[in-house]
N, C-alpha and C. Protein backbone atom coordinates (compact mmCIF):
# COMPACT_ATOMS: atom_id res chain seq x y z
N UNK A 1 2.96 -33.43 -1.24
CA UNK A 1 1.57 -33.22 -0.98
C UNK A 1 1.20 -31.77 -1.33
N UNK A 2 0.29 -31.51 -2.16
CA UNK A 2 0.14 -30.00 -2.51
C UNK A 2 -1.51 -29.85 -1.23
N UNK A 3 -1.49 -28.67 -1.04
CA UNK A 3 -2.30 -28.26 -0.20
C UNK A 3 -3.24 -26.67 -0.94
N UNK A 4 -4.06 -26.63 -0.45
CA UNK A 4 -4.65 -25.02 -0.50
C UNK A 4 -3.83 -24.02 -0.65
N UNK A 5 -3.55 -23.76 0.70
CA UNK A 5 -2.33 -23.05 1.01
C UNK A 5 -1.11 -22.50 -0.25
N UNK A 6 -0.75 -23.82 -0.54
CA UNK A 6 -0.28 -23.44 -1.72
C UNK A 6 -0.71 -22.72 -2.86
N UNK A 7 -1.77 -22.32 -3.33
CA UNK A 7 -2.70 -22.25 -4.36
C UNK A 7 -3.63 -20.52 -3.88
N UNK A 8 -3.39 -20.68 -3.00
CA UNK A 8 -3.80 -19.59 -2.54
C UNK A 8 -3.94 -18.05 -2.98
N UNK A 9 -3.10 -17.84 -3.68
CA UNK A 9 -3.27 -16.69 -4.40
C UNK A 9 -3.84 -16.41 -5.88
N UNK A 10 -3.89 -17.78 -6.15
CA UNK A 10 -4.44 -18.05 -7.64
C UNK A 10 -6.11 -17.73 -7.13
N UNK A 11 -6.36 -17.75 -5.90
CA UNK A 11 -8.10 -17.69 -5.66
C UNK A 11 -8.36 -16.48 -5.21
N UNK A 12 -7.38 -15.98 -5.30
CA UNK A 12 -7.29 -14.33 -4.17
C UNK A 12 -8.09 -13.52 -4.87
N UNK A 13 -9.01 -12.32 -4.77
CA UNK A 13 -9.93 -11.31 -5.21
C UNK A 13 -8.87 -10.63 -5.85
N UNK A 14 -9.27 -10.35 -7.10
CA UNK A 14 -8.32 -9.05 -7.48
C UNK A 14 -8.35 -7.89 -7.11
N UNK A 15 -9.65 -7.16 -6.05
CA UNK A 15 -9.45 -6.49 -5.93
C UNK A 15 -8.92 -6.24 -4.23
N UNK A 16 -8.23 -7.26 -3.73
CA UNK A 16 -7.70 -7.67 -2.49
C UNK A 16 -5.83 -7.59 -2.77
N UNK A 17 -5.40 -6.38 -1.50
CA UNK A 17 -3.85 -5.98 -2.18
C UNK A 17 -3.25 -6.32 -0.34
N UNK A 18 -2.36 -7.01 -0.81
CA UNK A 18 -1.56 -6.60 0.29
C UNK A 18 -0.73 -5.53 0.94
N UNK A 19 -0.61 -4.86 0.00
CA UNK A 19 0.13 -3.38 0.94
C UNK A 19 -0.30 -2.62 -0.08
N UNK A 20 -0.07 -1.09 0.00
CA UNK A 20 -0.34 -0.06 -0.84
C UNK A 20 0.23 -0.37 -2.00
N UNK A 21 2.15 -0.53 -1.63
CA UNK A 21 2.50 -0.78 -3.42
C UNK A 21 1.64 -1.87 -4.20
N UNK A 22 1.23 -2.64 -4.16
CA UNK A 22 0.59 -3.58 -4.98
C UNK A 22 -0.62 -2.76 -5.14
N UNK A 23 -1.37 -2.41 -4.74
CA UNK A 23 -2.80 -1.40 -4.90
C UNK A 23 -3.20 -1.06 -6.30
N UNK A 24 -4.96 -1.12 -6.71
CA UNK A 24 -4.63 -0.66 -8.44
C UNK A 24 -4.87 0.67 -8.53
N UNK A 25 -4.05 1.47 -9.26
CA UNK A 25 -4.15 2.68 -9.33
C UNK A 25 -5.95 3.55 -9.71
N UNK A 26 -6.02 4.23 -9.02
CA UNK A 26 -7.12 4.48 -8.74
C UNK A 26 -8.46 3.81 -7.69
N UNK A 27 -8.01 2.92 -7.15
CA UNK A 27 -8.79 2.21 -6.31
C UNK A 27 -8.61 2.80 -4.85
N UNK A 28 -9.34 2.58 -4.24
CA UNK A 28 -9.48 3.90 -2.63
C UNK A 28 -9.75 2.76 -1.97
N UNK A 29 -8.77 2.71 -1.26
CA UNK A 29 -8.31 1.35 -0.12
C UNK A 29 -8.08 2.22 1.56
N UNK A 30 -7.93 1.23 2.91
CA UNK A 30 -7.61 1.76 3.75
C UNK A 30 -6.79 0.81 4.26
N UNK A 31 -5.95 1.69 5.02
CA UNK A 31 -4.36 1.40 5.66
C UNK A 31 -5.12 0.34 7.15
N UNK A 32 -4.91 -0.79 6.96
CA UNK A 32 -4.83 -1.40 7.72
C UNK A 32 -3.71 -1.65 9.13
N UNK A 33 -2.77 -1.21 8.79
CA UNK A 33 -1.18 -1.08 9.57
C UNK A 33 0.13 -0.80 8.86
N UNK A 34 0.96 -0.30 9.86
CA UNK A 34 2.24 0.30 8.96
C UNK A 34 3.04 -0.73 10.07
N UNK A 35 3.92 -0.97 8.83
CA UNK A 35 4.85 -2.37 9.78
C UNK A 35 6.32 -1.69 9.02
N UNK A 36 7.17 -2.45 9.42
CA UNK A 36 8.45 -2.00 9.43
C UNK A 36 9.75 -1.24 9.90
N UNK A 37 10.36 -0.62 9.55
CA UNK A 37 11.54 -0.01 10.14
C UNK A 37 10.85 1.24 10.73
N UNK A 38 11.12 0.87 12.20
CA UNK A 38 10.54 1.74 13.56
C UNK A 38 10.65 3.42 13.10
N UNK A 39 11.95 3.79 12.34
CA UNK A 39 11.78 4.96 11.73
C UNK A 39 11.17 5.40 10.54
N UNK A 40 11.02 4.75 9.99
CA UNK A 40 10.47 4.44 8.37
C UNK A 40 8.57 4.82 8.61
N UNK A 41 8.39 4.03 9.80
CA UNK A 41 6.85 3.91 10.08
C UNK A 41 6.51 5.15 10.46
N UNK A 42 7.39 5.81 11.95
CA UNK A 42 7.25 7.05 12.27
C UNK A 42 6.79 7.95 11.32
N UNK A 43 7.76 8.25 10.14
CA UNK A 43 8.00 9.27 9.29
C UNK A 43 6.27 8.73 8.57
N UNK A 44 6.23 7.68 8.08
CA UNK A 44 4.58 7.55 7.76
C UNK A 44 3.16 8.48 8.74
N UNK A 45 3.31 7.67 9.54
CA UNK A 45 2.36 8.30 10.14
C UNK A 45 2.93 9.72 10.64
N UNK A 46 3.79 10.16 10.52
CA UNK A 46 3.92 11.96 10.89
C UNK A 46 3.14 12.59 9.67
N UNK A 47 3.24 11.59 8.04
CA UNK A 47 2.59 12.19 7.12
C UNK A 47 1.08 12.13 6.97
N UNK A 48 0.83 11.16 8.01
CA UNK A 48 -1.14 11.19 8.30
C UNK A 48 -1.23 9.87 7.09
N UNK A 49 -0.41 8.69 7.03
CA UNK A 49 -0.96 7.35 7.08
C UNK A 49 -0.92 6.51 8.31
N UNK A 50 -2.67 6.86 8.71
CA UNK A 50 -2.87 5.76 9.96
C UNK A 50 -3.75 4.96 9.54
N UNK A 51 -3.83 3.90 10.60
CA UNK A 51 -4.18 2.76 9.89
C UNK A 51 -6.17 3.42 10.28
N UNK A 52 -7.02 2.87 9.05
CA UNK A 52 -7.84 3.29 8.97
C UNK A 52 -8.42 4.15 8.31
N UNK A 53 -7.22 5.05 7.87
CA UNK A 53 -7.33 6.06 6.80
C UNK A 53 -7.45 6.22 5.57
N UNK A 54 -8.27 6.38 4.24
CA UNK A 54 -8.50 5.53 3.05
C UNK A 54 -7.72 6.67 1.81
N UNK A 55 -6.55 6.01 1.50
CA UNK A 55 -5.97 7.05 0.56
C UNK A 55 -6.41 5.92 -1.31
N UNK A 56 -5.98 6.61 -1.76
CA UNK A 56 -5.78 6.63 -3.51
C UNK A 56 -4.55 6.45 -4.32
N UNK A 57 -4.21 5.54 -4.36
CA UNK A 57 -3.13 5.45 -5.68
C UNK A 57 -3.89 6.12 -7.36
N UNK A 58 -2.79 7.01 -7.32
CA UNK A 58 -3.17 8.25 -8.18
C UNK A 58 -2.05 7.77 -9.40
N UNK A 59 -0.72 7.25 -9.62
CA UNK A 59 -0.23 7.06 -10.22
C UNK A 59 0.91 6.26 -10.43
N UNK A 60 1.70 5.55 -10.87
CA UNK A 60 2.93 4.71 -10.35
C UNK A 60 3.99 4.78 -11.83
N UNK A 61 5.23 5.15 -11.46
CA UNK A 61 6.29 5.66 -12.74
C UNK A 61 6.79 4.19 -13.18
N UNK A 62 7.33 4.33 -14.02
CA UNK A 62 7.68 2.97 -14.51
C UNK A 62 9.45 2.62 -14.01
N UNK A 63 9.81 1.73 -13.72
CA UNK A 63 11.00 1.07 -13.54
C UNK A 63 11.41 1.02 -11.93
N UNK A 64 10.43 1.14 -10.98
CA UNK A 64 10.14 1.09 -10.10
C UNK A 64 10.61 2.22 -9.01
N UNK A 65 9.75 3.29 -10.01
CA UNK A 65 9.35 4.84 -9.20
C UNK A 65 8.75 5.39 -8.35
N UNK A 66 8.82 6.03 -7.37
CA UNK A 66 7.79 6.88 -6.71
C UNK A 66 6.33 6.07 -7.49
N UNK A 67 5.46 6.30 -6.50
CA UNK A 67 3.61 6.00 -6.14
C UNK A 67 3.34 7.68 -5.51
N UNK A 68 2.06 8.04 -6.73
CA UNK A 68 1.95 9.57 -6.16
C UNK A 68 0.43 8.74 -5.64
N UNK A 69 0.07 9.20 -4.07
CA UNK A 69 -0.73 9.06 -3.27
C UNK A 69 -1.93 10.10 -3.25
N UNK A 70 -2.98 9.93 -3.20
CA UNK A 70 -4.00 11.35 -2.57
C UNK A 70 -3.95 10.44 -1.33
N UNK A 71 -3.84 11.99 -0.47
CA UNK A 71 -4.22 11.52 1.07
C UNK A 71 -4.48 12.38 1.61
N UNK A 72 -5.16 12.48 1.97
CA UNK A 72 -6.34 13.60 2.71
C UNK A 72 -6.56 15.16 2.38
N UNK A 73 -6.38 14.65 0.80
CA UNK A 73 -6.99 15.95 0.19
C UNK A 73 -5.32 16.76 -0.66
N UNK A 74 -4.39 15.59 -0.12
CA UNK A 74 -3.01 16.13 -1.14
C UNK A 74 -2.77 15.08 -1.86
N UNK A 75 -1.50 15.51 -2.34
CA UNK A 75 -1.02 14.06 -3.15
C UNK A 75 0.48 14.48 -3.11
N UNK A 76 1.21 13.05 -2.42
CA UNK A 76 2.23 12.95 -1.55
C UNK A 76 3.06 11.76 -2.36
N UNK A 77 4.08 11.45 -2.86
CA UNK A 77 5.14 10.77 -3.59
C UNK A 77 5.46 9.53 -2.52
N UNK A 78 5.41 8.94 -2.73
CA UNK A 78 6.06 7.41 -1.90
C UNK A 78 7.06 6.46 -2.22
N UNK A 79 8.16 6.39 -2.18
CA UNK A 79 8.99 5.20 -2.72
C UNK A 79 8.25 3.74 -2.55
N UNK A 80 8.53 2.98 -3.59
CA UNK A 80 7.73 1.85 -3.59
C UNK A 80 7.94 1.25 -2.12
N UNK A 81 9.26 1.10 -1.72
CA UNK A 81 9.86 0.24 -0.26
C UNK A 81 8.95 1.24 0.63
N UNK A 82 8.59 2.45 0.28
CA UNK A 82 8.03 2.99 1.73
C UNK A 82 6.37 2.65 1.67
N UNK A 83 5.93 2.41 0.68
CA UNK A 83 4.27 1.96 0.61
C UNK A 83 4.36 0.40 0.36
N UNK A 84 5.03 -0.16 0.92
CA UNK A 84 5.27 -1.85 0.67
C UNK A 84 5.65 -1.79 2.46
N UNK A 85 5.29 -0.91 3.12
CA UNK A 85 5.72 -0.69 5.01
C UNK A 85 3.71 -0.35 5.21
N UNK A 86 2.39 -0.09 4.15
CA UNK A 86 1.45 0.33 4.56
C UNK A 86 0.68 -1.02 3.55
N UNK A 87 0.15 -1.80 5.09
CA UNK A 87 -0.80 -3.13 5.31
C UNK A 87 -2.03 -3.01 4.71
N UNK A 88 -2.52 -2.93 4.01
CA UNK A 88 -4.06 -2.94 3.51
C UNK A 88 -4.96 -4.03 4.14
C-alpha cells in the first residue's frame, strides 16, 4: 500500500531544510533546536546557537568539509556532523 507519507519529500518546499547542514548556502534560517550528544549540544550553544537565533550558511567545502556559518556578526566553521545536531 503506498501512502503520502511515503512521498513526502518529493512535495517538500525547497526552501524547507531540516537541519543547518542541508541549508542553501546563503539562505538566513533559524535554529529551531539543537538535539544530540549532550556534549556536542553544550559546546553549540556555548558558541551562541540557540534555538531562535537566525544564522547564514556562508559556504560549504567539498568532500564533506567544514560549513563556514555567520552568526551573530562572525563567521564560525562547523563540521557537517556538528550542524546536522542544529533543527531548523
Amino acid at each position: 500500500m503506498v501512502t503520502v507519507a511515503s512521498f513526502w519529500p518529493l512535495f517538500r518546499n525547497s526552501d524547507s531544510f531540516d537541519t543547518l547542514s542541508s541549508a542553501r548556502i546563503g539562505a538566513a534560517v533559524t535554529i529551531a533546536a539543537v538535539e544530540g550528544d549532550p556534549a556536542l549540544c553544550f559546546r553549540l550553544l556555548e558558541l551562541g546557537f540557540t534555538p531562535g537565533r537566525t544564522v547564514t550558511p556562508l559556504a560549504r567545502t567539498p568532500f564533506g568539509g567544514p560549513l563556514a556559518i555567520s552568526l551573530r556578526g562572525t563567521i564560525v566553521a562547523l563540521r557537517r556532523a556538528e550542524a546536522a545536531c542544529l533543527r531548523l
